[in-house]
PDB file of N, CA and C in Angstrom:
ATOM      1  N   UNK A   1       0.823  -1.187   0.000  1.00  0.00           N
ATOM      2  CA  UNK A   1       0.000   0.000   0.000  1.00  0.00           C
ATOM      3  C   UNK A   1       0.871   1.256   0.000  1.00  0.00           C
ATOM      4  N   UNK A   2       1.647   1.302   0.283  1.00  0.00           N
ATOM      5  CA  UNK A   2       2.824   2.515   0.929  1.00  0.00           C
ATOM      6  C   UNK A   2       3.385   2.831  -0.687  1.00  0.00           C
ATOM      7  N   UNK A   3       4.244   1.464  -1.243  1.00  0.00           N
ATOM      8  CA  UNK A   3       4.275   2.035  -2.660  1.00  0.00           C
ATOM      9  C   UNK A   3       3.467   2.351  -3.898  1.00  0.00           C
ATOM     10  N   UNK A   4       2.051   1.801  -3.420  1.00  0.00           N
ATOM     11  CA  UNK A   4       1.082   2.622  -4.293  1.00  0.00           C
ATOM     12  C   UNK A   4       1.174   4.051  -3.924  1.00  0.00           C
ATOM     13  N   UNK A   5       1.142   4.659  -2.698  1.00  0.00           N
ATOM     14  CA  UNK A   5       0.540   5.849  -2.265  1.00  0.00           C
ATOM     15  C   UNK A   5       1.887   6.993  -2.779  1.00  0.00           C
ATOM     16  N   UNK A   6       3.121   6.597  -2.481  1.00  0.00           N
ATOM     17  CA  UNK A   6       4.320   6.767  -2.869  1.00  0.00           C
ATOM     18  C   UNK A   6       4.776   7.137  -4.279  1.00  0.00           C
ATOM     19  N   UNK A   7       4.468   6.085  -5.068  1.00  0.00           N
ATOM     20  CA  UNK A   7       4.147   6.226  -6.625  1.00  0.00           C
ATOM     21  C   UNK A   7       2.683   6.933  -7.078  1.00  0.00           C
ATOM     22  N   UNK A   8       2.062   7.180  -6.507  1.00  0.00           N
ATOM     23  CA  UNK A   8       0.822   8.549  -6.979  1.00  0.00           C
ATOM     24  C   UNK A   8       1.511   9.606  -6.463  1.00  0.00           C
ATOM     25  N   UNK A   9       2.212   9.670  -5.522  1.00  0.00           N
ATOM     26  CA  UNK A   9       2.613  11.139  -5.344  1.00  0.00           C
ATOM     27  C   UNK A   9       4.075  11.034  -6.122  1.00  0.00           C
ATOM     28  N   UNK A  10       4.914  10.595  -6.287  1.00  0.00           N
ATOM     29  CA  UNK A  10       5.947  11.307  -7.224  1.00  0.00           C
ATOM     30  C   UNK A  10       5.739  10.896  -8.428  1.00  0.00           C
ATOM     31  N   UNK A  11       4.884   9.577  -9.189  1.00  0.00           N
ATOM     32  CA  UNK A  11       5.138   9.682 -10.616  1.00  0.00           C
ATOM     33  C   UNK A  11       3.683  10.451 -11.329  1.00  0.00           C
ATOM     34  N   UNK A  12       2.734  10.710 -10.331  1.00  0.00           N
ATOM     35  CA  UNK A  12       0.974  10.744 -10.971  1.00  0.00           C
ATOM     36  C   UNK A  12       0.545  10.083 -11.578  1.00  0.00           C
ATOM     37  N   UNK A  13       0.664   8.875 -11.072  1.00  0.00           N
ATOM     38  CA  UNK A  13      -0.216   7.690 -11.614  1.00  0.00           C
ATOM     39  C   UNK A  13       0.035   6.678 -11.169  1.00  0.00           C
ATOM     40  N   UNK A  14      -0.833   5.726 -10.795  1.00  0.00           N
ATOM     41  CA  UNK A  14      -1.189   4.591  -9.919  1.00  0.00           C
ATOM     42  C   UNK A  14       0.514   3.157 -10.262  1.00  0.00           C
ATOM     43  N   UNK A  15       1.165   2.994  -8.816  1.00  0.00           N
ATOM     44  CA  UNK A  15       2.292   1.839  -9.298  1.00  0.00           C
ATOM     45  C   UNK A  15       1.178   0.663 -10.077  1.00  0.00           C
ATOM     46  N   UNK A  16       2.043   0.427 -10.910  1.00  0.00           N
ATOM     47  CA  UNK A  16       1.722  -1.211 -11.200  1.00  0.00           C
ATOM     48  C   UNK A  16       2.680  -2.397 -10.896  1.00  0.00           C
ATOM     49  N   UNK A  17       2.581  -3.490 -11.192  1.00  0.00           N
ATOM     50  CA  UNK A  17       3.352  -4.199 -10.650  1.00  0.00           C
ATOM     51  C   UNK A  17       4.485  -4.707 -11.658  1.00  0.00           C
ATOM     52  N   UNK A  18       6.021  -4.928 -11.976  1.00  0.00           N
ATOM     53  CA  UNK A  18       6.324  -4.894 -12.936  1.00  0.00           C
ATOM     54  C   UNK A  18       5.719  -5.785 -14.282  1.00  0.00           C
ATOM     55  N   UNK A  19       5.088  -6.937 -13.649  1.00  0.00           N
ATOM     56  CA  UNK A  19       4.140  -8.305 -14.280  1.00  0.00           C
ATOM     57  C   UNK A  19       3.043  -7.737 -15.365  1.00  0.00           C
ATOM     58  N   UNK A  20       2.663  -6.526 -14.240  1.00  0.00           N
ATOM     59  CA  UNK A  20       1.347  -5.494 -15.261  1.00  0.00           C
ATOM     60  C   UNK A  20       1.591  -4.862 -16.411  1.00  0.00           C
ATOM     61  N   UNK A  21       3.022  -4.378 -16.367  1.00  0.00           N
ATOM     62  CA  UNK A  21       3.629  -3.289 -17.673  1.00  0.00           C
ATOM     63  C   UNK A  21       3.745  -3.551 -18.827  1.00  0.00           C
ATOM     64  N   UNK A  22       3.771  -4.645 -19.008  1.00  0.00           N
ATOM     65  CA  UNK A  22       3.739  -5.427 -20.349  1.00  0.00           C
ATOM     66  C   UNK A  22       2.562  -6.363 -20.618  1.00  0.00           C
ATOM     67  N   UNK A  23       1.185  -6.562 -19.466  1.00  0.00           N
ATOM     68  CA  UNK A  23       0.496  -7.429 -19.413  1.00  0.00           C
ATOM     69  C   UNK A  23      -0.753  -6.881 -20.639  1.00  0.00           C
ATOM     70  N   UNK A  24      -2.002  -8.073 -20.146  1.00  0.00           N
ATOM     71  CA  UNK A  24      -2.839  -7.915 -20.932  1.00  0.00           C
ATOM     72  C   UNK A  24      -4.003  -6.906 -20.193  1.00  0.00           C
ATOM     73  N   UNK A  25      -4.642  -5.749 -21.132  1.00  0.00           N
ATOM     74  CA  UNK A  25      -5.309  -4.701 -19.944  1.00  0.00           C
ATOM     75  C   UNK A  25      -6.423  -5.420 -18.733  1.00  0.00           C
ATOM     76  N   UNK A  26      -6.614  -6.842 -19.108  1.00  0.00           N
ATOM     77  CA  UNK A  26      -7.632  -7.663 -18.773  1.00  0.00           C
ATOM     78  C   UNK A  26      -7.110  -7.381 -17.347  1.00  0.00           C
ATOM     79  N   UNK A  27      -5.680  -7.769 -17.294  1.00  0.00           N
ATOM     80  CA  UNK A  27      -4.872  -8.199 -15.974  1.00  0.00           C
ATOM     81  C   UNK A  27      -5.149  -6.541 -15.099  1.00  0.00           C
ATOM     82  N   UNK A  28      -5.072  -5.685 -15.983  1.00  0.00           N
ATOM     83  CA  UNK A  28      -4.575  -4.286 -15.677  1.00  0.00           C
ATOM     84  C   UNK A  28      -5.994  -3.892 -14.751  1.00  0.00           C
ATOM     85  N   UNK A  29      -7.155  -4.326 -15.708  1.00  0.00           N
ATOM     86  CA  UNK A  29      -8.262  -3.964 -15.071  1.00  0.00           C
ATOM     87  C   UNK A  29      -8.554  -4.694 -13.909  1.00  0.00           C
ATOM     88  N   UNK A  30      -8.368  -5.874 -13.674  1.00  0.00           N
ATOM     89  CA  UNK A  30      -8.779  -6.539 -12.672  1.00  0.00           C
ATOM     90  C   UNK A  30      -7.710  -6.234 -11.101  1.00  0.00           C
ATOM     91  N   UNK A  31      -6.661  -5.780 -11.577  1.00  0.00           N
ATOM     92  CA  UNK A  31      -5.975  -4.852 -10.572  1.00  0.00           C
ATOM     93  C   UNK A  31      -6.276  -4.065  -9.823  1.00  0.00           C
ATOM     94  N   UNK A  32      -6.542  -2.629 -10.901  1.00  0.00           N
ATOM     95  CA  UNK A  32      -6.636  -1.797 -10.215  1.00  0.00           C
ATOM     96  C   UNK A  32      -8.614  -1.618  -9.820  1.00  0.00           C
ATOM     97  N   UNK A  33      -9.286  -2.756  -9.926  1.00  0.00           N
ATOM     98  CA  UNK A  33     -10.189  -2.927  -9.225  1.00  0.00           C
ATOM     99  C   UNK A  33     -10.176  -3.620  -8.098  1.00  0.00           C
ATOM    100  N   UNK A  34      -9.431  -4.251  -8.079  1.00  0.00           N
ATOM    101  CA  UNK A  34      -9.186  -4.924  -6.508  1.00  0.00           C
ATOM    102  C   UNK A  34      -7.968  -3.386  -5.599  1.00  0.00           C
ATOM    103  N   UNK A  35      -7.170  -2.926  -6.055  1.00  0.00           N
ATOM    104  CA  UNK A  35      -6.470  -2.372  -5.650  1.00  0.00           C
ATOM    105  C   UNK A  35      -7.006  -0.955  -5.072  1.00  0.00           C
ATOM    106  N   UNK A  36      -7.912  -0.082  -5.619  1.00  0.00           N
ATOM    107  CA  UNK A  36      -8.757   0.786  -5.891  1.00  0.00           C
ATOM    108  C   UNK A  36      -9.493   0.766  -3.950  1.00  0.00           C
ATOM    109  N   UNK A  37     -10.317  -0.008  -3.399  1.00  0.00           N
ATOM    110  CA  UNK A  37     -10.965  -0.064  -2.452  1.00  0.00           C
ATOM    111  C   UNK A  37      -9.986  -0.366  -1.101  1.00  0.00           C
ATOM    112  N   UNK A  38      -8.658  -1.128  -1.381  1.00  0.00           N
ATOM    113  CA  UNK A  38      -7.582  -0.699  -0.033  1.00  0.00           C
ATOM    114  C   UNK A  38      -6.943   0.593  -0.358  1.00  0.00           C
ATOM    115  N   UNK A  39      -7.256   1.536  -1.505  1.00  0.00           N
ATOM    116  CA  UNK A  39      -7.126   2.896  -1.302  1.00  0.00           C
ATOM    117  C   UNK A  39      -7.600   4.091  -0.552  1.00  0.00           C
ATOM    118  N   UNK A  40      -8.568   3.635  -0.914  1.00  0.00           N
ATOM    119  CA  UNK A  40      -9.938   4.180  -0.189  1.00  0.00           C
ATOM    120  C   UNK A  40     -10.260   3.875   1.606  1.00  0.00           C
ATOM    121  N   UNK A  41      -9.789   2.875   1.708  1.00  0.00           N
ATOM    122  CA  UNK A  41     -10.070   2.244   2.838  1.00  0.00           C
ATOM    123  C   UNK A  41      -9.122   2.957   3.972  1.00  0.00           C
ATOM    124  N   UNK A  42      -7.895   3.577   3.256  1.00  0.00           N
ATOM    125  CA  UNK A  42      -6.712   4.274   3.959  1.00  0.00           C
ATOM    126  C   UNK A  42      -7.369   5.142   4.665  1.00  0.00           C
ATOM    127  N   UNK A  43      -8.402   6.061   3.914  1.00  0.00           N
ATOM    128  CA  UNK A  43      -9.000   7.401   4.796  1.00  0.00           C
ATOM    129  C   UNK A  43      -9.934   7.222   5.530  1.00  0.00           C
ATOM    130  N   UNK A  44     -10.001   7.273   6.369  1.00  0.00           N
ATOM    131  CA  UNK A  44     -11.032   7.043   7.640  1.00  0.00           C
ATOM    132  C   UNK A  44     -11.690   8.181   7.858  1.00  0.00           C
ATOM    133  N   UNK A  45     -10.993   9.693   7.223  1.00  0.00           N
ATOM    134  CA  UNK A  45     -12.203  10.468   7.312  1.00  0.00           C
ATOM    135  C   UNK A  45     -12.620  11.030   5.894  1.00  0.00           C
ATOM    136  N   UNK A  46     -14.042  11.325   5.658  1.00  0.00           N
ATOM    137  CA  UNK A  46     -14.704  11.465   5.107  1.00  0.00           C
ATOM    138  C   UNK A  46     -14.298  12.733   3.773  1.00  0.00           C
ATOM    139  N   UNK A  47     -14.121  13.798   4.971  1.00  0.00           N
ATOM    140  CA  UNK A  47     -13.919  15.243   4.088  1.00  0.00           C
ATOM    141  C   UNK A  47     -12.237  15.167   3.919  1.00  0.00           C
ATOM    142  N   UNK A  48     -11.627  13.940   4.180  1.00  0.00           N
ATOM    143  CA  UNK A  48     -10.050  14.008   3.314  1.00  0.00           C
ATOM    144  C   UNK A  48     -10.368  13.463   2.332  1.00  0.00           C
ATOM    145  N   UNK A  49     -11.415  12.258   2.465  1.00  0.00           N
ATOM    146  CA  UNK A  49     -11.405  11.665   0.697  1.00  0.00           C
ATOM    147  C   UNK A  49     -12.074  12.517  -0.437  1.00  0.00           C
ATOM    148  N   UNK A  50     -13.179  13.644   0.409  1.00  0.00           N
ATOM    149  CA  UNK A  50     -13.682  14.474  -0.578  1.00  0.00           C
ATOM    150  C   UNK A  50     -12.632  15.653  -1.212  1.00  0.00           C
ATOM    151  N   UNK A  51     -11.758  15.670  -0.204  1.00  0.00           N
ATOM    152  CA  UNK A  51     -10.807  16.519  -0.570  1.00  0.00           C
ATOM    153  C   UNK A  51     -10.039  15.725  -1.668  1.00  0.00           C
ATOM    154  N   UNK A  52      -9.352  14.727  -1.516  1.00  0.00           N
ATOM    155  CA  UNK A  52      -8.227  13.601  -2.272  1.00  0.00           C
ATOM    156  C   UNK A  52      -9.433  13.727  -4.035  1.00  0.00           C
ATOM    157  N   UNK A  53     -10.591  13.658  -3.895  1.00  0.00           N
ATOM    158  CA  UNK A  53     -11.120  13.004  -4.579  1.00  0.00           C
ATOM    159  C   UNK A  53     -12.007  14.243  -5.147  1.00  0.00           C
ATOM    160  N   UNK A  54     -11.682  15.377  -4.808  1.00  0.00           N
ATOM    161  CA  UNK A  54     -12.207  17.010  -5.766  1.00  0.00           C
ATOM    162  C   UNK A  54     -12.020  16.723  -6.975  1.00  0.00           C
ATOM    163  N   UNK A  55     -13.025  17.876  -7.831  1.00  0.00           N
ATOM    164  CA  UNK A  55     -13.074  17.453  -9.286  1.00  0.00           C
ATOM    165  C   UNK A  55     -12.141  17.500 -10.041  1.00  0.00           C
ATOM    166  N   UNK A  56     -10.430  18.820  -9.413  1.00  0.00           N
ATOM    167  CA  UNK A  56      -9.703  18.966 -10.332  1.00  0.00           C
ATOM    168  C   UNK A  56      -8.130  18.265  -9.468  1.00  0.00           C
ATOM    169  N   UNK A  57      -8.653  17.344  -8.654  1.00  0.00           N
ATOM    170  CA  UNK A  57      -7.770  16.785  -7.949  1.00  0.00           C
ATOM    171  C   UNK A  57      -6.850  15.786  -9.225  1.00  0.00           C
ATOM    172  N   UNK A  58      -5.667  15.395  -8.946  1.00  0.00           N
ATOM    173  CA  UNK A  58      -5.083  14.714  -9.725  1.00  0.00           C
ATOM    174  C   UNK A  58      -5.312  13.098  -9.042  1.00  0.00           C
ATOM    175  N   UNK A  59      -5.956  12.478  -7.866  1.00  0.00           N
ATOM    176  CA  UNK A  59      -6.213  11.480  -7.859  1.00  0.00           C
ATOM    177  C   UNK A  59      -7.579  11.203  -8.620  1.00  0.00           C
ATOM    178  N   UNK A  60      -8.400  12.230  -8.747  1.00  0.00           N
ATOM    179  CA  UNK A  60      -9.973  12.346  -9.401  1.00  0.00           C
ATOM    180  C   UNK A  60      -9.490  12.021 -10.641  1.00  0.00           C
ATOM    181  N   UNK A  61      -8.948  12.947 -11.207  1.00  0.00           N
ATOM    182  CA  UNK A  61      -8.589  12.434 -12.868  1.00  0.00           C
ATOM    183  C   UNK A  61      -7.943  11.398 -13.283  1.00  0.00           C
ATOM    184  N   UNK A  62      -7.348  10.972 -12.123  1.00  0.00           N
ATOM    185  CA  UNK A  62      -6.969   9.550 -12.532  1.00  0.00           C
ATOM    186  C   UNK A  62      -8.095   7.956 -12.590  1.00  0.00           C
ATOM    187  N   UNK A  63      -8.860   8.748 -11.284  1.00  0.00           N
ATOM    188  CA  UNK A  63     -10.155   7.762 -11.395  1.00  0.00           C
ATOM    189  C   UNK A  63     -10.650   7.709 -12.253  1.00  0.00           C
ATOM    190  N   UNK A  64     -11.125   9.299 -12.866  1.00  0.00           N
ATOM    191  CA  UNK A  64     -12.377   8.735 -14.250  1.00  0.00           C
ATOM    192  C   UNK A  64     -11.377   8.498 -15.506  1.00  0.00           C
ATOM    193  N   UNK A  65     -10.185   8.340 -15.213  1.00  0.00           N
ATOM    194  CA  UNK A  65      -9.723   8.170 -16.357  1.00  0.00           C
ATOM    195  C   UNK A  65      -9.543   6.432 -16.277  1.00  0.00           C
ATOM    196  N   UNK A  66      -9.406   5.932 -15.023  1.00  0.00           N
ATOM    197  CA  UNK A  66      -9.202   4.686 -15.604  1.00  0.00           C
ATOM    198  C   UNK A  66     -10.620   4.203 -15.782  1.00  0.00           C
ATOM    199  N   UNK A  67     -11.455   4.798 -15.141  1.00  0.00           N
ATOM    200  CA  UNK A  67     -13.100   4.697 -15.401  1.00  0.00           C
ATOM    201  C   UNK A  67     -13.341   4.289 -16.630  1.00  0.00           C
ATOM    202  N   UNK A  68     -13.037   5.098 -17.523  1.00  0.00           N
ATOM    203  CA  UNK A  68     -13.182   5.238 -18.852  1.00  0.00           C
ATOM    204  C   UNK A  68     -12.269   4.439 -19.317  1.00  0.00           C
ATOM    205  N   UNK A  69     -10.785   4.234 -19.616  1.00  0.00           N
ATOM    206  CA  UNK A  69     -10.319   3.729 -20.110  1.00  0.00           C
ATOM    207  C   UNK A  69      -9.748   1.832 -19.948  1.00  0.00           C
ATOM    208  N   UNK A  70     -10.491   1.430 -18.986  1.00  0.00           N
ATOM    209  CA  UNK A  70     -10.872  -0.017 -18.757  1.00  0.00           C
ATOM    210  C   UNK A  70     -12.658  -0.006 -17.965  1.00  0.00           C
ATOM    211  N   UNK A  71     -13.491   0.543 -18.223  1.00  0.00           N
ATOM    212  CA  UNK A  71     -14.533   0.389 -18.083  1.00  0.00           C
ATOM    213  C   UNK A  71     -15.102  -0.088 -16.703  1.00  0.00           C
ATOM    214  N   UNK A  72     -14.216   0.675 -15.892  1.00  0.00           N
ATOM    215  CA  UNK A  72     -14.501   0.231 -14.271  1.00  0.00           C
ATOM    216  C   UNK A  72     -15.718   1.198 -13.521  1.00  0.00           C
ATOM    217  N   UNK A  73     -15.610   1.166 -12.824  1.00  0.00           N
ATOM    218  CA  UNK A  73     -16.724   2.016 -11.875  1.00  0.00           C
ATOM    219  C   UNK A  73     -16.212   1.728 -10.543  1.00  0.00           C
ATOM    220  N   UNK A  74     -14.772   2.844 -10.619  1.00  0.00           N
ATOM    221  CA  UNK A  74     -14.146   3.104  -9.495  1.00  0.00           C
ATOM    222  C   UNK A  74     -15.138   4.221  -8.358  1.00  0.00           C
ATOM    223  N   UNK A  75     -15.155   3.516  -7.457  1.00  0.00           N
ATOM    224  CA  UNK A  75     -16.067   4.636  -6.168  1.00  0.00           C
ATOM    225  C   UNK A  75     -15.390   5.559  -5.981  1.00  0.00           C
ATOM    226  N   UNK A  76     -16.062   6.965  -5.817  1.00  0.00           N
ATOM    227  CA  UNK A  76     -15.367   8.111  -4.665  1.00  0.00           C
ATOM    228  C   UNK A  76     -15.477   8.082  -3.175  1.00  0.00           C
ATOM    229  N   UNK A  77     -16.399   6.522  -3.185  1.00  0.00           N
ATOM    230  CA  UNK A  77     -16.882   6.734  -1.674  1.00  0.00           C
ATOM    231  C   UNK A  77     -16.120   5.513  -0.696  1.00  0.00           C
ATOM    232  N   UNK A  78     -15.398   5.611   0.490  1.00  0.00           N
ATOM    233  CA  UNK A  78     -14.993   4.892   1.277  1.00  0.00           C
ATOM    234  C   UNK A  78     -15.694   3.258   1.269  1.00  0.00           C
ATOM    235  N   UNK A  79     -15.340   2.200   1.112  1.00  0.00           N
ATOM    236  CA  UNK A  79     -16.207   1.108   1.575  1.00  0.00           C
ATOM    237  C   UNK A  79     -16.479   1.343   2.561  1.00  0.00           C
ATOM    238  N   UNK A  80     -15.902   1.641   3.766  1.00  0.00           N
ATOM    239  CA  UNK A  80     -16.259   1.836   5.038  1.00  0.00           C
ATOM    240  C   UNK A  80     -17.169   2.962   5.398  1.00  0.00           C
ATOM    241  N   UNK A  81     -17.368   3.811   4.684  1.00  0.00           N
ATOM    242  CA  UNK A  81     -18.680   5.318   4.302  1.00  0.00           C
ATOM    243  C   UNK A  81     -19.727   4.539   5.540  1.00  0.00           C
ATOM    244  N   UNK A  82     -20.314   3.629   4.952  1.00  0.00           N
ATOM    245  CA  UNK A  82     -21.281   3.241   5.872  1.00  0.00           C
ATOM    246  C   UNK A  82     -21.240   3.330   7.548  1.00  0.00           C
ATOM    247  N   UNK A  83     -20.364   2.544   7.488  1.00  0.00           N
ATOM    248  CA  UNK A  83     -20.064   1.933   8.855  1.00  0.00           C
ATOM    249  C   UNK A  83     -19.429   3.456  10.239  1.00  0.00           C
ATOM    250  N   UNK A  84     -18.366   4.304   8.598  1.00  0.00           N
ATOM    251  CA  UNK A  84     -18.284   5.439   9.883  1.00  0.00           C
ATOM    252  C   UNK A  84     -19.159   6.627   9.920  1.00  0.00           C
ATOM    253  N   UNK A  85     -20.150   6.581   8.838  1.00  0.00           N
ATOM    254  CA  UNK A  85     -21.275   7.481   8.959  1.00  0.00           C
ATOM    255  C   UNK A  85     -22.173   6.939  10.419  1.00  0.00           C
ATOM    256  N   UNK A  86     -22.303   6.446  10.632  1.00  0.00           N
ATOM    257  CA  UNK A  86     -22.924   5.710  11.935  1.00  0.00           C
ATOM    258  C   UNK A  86     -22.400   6.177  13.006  1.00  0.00           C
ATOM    259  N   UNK A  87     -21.019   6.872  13.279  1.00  0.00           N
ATOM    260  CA  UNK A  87     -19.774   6.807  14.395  1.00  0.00           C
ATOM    261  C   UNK A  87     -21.021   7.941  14.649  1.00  0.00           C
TER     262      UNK A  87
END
C-alpha cells in the first residue's frame, strides 16, 4: 500500500506491478479494481477523501480516467462510508 501511495505522489499515476507493464489490460483492469478499495479504505475520514477526490484533484482524474479507459466504476466513496457514517 505505501508504494502505491508513494508512486501517486511522485510519478501521478497509480504503481503497477512490474508483471502489469507489459500485461494484458484484462490483468490491468482486474488490478486496479481490486487495488482501488484498499485505497480508499486508507481514509477514515470522510472530508479528506472528498478533498483527495475534488473534481480537479489529480487522484480524481486519474479515477475517471481509468473509469473510462478499462470500463470500471471506481467509487469516490470509502467502503467503510457506511459503517463510519454511523460513528
Amino acid at each position: 500500500m505505501l508504494r502505491i501511495c508513494t508512486h501517486i505522489v511522485r510519478e501521478s499515476d497509480f504503481f503497477l506491478p512490474p508483471s502489469l507493464l507489459e500485461g494484458a489490460p484484462e490483468a490491468r483492469r482486474e488490478y486496479y479494481g481490486r487495488a482501488w478499495d484498499k485505497v480508499l479504505i486508507k481514509w477514515r475520514d470522510r472530508s479528506a477523501i472528498k478533498q483527495a477526490l475534488a473534481d480537479d484533484a489529480p487522484l480524481e482524474q486519474w479515477r475517471v480516467m481509468l473509469n473510462e479507459l478499462y470500463d470500471l466504476n471506481l467509487s469516490n466513496t470509502s467502503p467503510q462510508y457506511d459503517r463510519l457514517r454511523q460513528r
